[in-house]
Structures are given as structure tokens and as C-alpha cells.
Protein backbone atom coordinates (compact mmCIF):
# COMPACT_ATOMS: atom_id res chain seq x y z
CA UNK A 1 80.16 -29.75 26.79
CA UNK A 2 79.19 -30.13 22.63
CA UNK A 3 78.62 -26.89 21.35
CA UNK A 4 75.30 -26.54 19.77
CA UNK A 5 76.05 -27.62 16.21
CA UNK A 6 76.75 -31.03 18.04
CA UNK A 7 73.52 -31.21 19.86
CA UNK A 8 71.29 -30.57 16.59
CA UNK A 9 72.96 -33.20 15.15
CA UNK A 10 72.47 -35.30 17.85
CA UNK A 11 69.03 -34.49 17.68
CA UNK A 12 68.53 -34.81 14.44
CA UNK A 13 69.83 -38.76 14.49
CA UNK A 14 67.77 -39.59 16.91
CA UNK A 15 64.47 -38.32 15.86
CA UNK A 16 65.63 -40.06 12.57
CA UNK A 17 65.92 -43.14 14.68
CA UNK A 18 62.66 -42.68 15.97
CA UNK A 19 60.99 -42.37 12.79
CA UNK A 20 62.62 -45.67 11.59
CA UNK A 21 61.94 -47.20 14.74
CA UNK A 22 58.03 -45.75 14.06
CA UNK A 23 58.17 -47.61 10.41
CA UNK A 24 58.97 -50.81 11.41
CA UNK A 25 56.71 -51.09 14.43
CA UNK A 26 54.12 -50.11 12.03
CA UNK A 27 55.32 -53.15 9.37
CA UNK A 28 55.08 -55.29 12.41
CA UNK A 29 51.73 -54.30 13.55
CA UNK A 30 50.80 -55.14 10.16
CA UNK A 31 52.98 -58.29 9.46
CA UNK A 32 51.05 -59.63 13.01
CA UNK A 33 47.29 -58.26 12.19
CA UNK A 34 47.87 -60.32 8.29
CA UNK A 35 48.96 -63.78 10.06
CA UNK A 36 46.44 -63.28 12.62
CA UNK A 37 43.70 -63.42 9.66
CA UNK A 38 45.73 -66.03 7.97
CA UNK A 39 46.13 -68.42 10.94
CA UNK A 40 41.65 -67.94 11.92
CA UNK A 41 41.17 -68.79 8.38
CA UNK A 42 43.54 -71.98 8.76
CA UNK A 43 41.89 -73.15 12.12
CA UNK A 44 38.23 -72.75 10.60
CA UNK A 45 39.67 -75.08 7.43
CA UNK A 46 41.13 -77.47 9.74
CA UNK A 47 37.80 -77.67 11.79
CA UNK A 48 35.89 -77.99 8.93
CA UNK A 49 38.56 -81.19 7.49
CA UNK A 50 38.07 -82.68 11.44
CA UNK A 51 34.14 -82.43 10.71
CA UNK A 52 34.13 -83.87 7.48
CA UNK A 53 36.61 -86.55 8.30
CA UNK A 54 34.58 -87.64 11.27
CA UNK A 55 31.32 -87.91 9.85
CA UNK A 56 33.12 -89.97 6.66
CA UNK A 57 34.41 -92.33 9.03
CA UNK A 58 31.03 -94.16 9.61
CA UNK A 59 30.65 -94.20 5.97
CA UNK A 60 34.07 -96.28 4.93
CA UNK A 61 33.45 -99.28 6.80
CA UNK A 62 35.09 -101.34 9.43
CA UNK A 63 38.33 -99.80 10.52
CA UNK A 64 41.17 -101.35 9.52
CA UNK A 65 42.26 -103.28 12.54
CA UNK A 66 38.63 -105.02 12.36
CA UNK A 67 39.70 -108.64 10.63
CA UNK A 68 36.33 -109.69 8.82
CA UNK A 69 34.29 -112.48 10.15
CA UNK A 70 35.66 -115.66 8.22
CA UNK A 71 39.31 -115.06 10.10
């Protein structure tokens, strides 16, 4: 059985594990909540790029498979 020297220690690296452990779920929970904003911002530009391509495709003229009249 460790004598009790041996079990502080043992207690002491794992509570220092814990805290590290507590850090970087912490930089994670950040890291996620930041590319969460980051990827709503990105879908609401993309929308916005699908709008305004689809209402400028009525204004550019026949598509480009159409052949004009005189073939």
C-alpha cells in the first residue's frame, strides 16, 4: 500500500490533470461557439449570392445553350 507521501502526489497529478483537462474543454467550447458564428455568417452570404445570382439571371439574356434565331 503507498504510504501517504505517495497518495498526495498522486493526488496532486491528477487534480493537475483535471485542471488542464478543464482548460482545454474551455478552448474548445470556445474554438466551437467562434466557428459556429463564423459558419451562420457564411450561410447568410451564400444565401444572399444565391438571391442575387437568381434574380441577375433574367437580366443577362438567353442562356448560353439558346443558339439565336438565324442558326
Amino acid at each position: 500500500m503507498p504510504d501517504a507521501t505517495e497518495l498526495e502526489r498522486r493526488i496532486v497529478d491528477l487534480e493537475l490533470k483535471f485542471m488542464e483537462q478543464q482548460r482545454l474543454l474551455e478552448d474548445l467550447s470556445l474554438a466551437a461557439f467562434t466557428q459556429d458564428r463564423v459558419m451562420a455568417r457564411l450561410t447568410q452570404q451564400l444565401q444572399r449570392l444565391v438571391e442575387k445570382s437568381e434574380a441577375a439571371a433574367g437580366l443577362v439574356g438567353p442562356d448560353a445553350d439558346d443558339k439565336p434565331p438565324h442558326y
